[in-house]
C-alpha atoms as a PDB file:
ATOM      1  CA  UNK A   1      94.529  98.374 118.629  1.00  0.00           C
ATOM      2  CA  UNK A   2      98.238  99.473 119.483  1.00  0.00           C
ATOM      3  CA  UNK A   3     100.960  98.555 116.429  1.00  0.00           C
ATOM      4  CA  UNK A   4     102.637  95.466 117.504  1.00  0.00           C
ATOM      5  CA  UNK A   5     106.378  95.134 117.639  1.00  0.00           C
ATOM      6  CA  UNK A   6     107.881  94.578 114.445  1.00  0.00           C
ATOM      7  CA  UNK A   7     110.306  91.753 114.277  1.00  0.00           C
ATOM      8  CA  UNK A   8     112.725  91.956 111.397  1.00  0.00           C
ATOM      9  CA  UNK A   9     113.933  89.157 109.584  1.00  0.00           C
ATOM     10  CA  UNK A  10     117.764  89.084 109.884  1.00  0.00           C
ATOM     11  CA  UNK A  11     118.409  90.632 106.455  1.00  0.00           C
ATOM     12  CA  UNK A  12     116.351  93.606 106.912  1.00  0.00           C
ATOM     13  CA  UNK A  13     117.543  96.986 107.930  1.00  0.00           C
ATOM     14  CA  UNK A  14     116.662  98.453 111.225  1.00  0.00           C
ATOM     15  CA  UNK A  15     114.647 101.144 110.400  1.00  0.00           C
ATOM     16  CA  UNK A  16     113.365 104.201 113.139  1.00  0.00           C
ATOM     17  CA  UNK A  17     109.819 105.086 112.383  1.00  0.00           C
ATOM     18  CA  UNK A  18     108.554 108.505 112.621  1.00  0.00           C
ATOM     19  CA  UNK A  19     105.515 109.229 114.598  1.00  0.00           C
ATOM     20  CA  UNK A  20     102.324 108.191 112.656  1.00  0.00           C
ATOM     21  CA  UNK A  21      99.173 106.455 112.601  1.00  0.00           C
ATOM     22  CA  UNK A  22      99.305 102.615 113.091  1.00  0.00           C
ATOM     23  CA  UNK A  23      98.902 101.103 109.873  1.00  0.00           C
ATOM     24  CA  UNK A  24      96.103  99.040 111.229  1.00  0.00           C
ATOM     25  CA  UNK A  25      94.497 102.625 112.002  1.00  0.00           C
ATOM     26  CA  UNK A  26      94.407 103.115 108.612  1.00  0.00           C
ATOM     27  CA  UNK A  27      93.425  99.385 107.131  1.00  0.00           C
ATOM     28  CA  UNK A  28      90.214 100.237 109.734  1.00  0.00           C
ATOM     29  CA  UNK A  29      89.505 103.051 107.097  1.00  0.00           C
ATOM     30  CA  UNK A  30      89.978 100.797 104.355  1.00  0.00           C
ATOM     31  CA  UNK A  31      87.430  98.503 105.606  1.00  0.00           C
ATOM     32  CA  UNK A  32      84.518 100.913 104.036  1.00  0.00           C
ATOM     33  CA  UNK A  33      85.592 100.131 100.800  1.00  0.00           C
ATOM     34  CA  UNK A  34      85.726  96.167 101.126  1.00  0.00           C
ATOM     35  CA  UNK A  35      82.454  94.357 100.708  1.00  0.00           C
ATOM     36  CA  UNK A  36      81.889  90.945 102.020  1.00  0.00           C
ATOM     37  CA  UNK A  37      82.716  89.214  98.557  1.00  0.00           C
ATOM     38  CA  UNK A  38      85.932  91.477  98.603  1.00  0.00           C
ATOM     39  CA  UNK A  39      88.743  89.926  96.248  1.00  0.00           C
ATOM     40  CA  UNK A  40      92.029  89.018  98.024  1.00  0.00           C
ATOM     41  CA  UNK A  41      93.186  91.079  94.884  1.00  0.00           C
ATOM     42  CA  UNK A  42      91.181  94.095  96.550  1.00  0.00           C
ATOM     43  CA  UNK A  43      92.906  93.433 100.031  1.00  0.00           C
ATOM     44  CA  UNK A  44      96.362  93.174  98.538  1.00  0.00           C
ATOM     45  CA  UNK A  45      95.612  96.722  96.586  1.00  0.00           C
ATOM     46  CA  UNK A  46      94.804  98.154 100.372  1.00  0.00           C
ATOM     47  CA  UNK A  47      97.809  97.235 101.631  1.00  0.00           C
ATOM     48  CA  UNK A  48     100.180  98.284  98.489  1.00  0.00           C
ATOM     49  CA  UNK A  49      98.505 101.361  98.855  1.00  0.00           C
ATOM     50  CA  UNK A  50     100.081 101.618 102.715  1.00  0.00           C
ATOM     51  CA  UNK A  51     103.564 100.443 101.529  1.00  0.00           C
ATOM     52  CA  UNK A  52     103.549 102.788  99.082  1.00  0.00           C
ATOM     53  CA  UNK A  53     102.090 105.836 101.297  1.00  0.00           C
ATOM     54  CA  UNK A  54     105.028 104.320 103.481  1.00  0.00           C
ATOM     55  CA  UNK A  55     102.691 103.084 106.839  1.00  0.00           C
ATOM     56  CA  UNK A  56     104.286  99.876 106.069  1.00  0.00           C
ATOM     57  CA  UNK A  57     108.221  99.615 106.200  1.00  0.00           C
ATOM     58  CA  UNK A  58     111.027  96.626 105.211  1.00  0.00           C
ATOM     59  CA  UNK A  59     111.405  94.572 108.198  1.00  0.00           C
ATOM     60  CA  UNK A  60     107.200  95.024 109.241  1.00  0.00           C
ATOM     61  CA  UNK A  61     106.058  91.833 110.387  1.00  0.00           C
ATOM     62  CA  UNK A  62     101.964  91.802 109.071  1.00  0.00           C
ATOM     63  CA  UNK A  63     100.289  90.306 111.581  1.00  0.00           C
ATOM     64  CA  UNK A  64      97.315  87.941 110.287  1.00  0.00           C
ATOM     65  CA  UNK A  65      94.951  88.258 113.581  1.00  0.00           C
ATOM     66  CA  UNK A  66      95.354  92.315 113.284  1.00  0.00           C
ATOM     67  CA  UNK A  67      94.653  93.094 109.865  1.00  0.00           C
ATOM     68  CA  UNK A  68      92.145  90.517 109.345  1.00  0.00           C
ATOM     69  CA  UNK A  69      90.339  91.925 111.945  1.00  0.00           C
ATOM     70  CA  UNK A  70      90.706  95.114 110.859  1.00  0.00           C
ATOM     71  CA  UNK A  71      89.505  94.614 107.314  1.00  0.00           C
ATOM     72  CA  UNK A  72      86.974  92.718 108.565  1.00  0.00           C
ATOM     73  CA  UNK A  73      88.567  89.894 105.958  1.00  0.00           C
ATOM     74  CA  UNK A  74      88.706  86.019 106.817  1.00  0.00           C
ATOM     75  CA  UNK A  75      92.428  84.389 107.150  1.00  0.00           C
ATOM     76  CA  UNK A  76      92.359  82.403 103.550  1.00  0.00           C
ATOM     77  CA  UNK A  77      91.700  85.603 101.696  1.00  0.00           C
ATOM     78  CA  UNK A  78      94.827  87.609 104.076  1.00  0.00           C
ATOM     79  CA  UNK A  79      96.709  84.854 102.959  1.00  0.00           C
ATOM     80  CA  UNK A  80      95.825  84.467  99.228  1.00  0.00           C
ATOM     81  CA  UNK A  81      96.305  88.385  99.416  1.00  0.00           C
ATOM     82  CA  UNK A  82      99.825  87.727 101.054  1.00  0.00           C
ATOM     83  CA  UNK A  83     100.757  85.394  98.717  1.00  0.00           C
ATOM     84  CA  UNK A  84      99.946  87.925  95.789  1.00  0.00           C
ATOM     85  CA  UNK A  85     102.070  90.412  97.309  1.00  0.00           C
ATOM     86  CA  UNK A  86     104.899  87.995  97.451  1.00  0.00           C
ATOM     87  CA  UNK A  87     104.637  87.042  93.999  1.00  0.00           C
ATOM     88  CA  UNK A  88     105.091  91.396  93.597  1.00  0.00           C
ATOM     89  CA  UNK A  89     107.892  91.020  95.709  1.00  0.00           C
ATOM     90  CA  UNK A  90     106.883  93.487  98.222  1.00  0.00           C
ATOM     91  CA  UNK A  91     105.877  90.703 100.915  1.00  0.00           C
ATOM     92  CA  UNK A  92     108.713  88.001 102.189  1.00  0.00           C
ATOM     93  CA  UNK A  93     107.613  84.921 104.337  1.00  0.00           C
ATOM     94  CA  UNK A  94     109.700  83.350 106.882  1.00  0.00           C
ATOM     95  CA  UNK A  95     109.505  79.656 107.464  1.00  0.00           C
ATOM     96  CA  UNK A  96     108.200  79.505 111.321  1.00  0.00           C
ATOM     97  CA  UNK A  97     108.396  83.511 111.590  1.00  0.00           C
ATOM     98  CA  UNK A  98     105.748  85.168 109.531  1.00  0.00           C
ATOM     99  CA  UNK A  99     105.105  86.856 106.933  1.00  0.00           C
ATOM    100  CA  UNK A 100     107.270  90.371 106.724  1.00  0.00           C
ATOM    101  CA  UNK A 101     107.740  93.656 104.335  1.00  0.00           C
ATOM    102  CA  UNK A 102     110.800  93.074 101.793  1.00  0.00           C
ATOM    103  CA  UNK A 103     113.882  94.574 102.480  1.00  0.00           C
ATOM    104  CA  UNK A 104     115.584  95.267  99.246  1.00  0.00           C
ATOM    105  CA  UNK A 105     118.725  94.854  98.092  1.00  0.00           C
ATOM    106  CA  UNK A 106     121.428  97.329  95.877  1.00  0.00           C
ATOM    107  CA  UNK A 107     120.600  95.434  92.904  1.00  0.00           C
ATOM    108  CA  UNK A 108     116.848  95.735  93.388  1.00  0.00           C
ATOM    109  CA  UNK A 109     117.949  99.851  93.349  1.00  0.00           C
ATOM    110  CA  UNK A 110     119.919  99.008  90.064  1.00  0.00           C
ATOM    111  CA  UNK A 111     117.089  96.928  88.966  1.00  0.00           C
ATOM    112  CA  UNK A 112     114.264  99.129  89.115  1.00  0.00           C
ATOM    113  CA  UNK A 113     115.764 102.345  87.646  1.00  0.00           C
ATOM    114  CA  UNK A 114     116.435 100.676  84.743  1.00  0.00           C
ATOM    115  CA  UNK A 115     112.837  99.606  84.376  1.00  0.00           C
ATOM    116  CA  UNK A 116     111.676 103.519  85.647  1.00  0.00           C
ATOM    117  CA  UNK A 117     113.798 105.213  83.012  1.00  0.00           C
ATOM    118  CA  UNK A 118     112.510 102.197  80.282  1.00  0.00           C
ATOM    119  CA  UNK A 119     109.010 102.875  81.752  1.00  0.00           C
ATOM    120  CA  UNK A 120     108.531 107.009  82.627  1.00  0.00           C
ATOM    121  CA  UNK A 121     110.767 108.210  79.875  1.00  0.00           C
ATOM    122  CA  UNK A 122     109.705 106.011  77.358  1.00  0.00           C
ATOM    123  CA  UNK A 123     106.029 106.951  77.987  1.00  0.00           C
ATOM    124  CA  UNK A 124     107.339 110.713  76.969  1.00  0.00           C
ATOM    125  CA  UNK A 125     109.249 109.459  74.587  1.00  0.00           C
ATOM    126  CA  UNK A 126     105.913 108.127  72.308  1.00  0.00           C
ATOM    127  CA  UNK A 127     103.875 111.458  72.882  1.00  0.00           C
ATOM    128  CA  UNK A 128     104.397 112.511  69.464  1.00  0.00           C
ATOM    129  CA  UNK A 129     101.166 113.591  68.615  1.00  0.00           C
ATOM    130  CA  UNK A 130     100.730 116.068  72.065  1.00  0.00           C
ATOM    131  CA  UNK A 131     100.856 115.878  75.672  1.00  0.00           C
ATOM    132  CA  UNK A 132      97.356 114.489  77.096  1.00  0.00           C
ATOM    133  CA  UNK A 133      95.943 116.528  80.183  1.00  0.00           C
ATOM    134  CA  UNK A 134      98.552 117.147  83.256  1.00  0.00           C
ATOM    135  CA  UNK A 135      96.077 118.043  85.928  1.00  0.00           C
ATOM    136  CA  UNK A 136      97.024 114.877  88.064  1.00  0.00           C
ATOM    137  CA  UNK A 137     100.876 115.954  87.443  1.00  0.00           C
ATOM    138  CA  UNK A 138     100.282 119.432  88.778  1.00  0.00           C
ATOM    139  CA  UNK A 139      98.642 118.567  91.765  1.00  0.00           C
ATOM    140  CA  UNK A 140     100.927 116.266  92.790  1.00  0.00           C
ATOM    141  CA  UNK A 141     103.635 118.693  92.185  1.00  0.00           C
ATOM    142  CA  UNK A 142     101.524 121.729  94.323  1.00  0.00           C
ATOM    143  CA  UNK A 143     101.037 119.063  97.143  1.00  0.00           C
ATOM    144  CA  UNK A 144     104.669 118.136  97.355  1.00  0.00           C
ATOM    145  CA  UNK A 145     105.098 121.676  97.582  1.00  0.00           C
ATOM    146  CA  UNK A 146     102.646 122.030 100.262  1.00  0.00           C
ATOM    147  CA  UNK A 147     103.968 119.436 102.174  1.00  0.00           C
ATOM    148  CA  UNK A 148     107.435 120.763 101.920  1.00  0.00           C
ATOM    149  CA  UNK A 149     106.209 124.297 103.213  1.00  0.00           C
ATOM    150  CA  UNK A 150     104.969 122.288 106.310  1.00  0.00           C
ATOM    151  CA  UNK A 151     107.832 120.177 106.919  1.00  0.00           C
ATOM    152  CA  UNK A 152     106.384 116.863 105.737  1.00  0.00           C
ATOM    153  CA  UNK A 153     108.592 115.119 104.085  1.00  0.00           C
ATOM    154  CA  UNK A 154     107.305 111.847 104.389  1.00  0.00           C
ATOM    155  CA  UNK A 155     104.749 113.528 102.079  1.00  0.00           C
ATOM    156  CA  UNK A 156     106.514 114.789  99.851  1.00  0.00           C
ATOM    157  CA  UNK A 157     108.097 111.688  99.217  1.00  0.00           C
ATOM    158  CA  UNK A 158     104.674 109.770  98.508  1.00  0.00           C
ATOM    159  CA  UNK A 159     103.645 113.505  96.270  1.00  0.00           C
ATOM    160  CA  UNK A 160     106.342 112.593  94.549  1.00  0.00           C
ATOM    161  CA  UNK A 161     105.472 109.068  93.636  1.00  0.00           C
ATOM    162  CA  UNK A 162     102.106 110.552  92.654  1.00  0.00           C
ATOM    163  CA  UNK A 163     103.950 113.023  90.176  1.00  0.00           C
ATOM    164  CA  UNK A 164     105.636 109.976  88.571  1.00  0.00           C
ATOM    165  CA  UNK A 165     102.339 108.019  88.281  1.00  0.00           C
ATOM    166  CA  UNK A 166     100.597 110.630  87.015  1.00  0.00           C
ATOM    167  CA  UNK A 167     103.125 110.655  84.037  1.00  0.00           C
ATOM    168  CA  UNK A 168     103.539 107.512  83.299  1.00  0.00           C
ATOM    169  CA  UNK A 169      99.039 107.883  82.928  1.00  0.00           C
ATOM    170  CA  UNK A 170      99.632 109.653  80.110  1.00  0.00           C
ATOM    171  CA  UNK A 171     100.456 106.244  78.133  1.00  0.00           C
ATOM    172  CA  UNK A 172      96.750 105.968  78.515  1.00  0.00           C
ATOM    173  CA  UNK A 173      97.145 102.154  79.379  1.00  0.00           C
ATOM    174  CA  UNK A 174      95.429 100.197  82.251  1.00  0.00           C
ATOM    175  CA  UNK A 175      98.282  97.460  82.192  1.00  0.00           C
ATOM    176  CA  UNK A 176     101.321 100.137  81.606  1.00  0.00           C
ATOM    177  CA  UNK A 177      99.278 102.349  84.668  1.00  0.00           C
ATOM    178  CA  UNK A 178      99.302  98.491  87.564  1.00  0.00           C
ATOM    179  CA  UNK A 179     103.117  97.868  86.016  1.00  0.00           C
ATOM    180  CA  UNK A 180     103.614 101.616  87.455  1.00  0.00           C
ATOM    181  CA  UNK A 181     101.695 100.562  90.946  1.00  0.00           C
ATOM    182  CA  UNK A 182     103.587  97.686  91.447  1.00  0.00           C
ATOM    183  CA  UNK A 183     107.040  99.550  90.653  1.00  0.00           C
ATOM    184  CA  UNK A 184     105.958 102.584  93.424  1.00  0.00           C
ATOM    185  CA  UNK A 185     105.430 100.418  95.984  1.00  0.00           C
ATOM    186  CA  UNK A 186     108.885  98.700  95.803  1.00  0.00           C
ATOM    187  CA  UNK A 187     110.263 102.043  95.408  1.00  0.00           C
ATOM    188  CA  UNK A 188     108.876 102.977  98.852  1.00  0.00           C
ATOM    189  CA  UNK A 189     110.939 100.060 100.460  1.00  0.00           C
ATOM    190  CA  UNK A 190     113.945 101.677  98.914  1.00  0.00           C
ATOM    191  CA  UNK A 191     113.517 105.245 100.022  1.00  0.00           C
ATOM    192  CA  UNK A 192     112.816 104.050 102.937  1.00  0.00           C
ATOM    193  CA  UNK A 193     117.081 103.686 103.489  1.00  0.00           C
ATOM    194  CA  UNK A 194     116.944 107.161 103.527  1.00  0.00           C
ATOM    195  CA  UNK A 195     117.138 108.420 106.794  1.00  0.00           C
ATOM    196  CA  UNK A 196     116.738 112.168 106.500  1.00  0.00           C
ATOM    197  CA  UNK A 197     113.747 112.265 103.714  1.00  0.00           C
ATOM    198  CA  UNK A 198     114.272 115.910 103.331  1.00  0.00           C
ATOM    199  CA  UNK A 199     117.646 116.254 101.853  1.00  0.00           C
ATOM    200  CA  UNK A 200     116.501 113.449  99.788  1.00  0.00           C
ATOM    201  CA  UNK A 201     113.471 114.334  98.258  1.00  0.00           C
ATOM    202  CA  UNK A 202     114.018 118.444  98.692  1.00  0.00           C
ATOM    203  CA  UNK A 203     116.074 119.235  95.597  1.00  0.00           C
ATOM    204  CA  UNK A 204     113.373 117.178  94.062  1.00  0.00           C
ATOM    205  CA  UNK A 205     110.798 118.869  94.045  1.00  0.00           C
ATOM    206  CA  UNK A 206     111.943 121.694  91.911  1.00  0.00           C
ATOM    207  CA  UNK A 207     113.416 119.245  89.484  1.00  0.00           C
ATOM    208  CA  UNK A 208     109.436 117.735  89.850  1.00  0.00           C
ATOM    209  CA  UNK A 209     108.035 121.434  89.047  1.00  0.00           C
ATOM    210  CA  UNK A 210     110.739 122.048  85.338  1.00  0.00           C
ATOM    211  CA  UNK A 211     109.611 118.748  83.698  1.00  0.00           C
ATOM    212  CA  UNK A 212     105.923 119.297  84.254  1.00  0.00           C
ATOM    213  CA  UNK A 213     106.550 122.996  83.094  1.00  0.00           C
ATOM    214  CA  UNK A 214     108.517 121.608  80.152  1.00  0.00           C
ATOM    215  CA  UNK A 215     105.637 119.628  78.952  1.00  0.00           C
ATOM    216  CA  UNK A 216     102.959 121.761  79.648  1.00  0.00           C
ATOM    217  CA  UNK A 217     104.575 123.935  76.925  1.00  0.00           C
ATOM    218  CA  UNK A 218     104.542 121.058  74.688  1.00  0.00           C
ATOM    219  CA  UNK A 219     108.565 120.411  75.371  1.00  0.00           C
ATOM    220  CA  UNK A 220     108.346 116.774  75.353  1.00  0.00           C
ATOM    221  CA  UNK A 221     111.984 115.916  74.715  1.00  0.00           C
ATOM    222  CA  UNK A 222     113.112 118.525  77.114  1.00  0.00           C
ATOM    223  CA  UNK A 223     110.952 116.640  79.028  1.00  0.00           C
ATOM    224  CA  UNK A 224     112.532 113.435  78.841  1.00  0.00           C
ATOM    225  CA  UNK A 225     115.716 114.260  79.310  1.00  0.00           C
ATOM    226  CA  UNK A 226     115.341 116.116  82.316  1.00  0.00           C
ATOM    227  CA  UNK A 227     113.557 113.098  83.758  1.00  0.00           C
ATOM    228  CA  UNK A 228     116.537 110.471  82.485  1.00  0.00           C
ATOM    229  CA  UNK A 229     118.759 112.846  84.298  1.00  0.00           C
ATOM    230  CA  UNK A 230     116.912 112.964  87.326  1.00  0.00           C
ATOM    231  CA  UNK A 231     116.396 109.238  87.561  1.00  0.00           C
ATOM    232  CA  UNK A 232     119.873 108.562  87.032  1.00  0.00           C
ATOM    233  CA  UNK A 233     120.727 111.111  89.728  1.00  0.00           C
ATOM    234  CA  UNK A 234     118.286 109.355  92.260  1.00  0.00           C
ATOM    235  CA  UNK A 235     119.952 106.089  91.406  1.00  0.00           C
ATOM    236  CA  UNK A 236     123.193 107.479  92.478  1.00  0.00           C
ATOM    237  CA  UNK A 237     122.190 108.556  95.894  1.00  0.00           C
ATOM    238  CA  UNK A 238     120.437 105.856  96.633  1.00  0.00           C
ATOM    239  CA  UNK A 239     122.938 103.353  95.779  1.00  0.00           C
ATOM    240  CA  UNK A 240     125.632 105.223  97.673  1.00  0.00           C
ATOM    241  CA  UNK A 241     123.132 104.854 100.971  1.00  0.00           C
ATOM    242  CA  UNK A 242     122.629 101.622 100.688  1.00  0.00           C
ATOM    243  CA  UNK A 243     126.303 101.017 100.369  1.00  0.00           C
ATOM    244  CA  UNK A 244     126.968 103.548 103.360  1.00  0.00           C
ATOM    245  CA  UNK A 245     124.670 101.637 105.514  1.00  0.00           C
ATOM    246  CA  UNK A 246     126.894  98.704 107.303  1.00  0.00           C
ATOM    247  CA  UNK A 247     123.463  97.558 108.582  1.00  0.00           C
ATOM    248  CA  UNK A 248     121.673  96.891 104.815  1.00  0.00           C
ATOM    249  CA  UNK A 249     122.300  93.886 102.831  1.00  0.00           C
ATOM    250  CA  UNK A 250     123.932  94.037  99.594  1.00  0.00           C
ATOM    251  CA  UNK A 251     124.375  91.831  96.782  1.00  0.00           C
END
């Protein structure tokens, strides 16, 4: 089924998509993993995972017919999984428009990096009695790294959100771990301001590759401040996009 036309609500930034599978392409591969009984809960993880891996983008109007068909779901469970997402703030409804991806706002930005560098560094911050394993860190750090080598920085970007999960696992919590989900995915609608991902998320990547170094040699404060700094930093440019961008709204 072709991707229908996205209609922005007026507050949303006009955003040019890269070439990519439709998102409904992808929901269609989903549909393995949803049984019959499936949970609107389970259908509103499927498609946090695609605004998160960035198939979805603020201003996306989710079409009930398309991905109910393609997740093989009924309408009452789309919409109890709709209404989920809204409560997440990742999912906006328009009284006689539809139902549309959140487009955030500067003090969302300000908002959220305050709760990543309460979050990621204070997960470092308690791992006073040793670092647990970093296998999930490292390979989200080598596939960033890939994708860089083959220009895909879309990729990178969504590595890079893996790198970040992956540390804040090390809390070894199930409700610190869906805080973390829920925070990623509204961090995709941010970067998505960015319009050239790969002077965004480039000098990253090294930055990505010292802080997992530093704690795989057991520097945990090292660690942490390297991470404050680099959250702090991402703030900055992010923040001075938004305010750049004539066409995003601001608080």
């Amino acid at each position: 089924m072709p991707r229908q036309a996205s209609h922005p609500p007026a507050s949303a930034a006009p955003l040019t998509r890269s070439a990519a599978p439709s998102y409904l392409d992808e929901l269609r591969r989903q549909q393995g993993h949803l049984q019959r009984t499936s949970t609107a809960e389970r259908v509103a993880e499927v498609l946090r995972d695609q605004i998160t891996a960035g198939g979805l983008l603020p201003g996306d109007r989710l079409a009930e017919d398309g991905i109910a068909a393609a997740l093989q779901v009924s309408r009452n469970t789309l919409r109890e999984a709709f209404r989920l997402l809204s409560h997440e703030r990742l999912l906006v409804h328009e009284l006689n428009r539809g139902v549309f991806v959140r487009a955030l706002r500067v003090q969302d930005v300000r908002e959220l990096y305050q709760l990543r560098r309460l979050l990621e560094c204070g997960v470092l911050r308690q791992l006073k009695d040793g670092i647990g394993p970093l296998t999930a860190a490292e390979q989200a750090v080598r596939q960033g790294e890939r994708a860089a080598d083959q220009d895909r920085w879309p990729d990178v970007g969504t590595a890079n959100m893996y790198f970040h999960q992956a540390l804040v696992a090390l809390a070894g919590s199930a409700r610190v771990d869906d805080v973390m989900r829920g925070l990623l995915a509204e961090l995709r609608l941010v970067f998505a301001v960015m319009t050239n991902p790969q002077n965004f998320h480039k000098p990253y990547l090294a930055r990505n590759r010292e802080i997992l170094e530093r704690l795989q040699l057991g520097r945990g404060p090292e660690a942490t401040e390297l991470l404050d700094s680099y959250l702090r930093d991402a703030e900055r440019q992010l923040i001075q996009a938004y305010n750049s961008d004539g066409h995003v709204p601001r608080m």
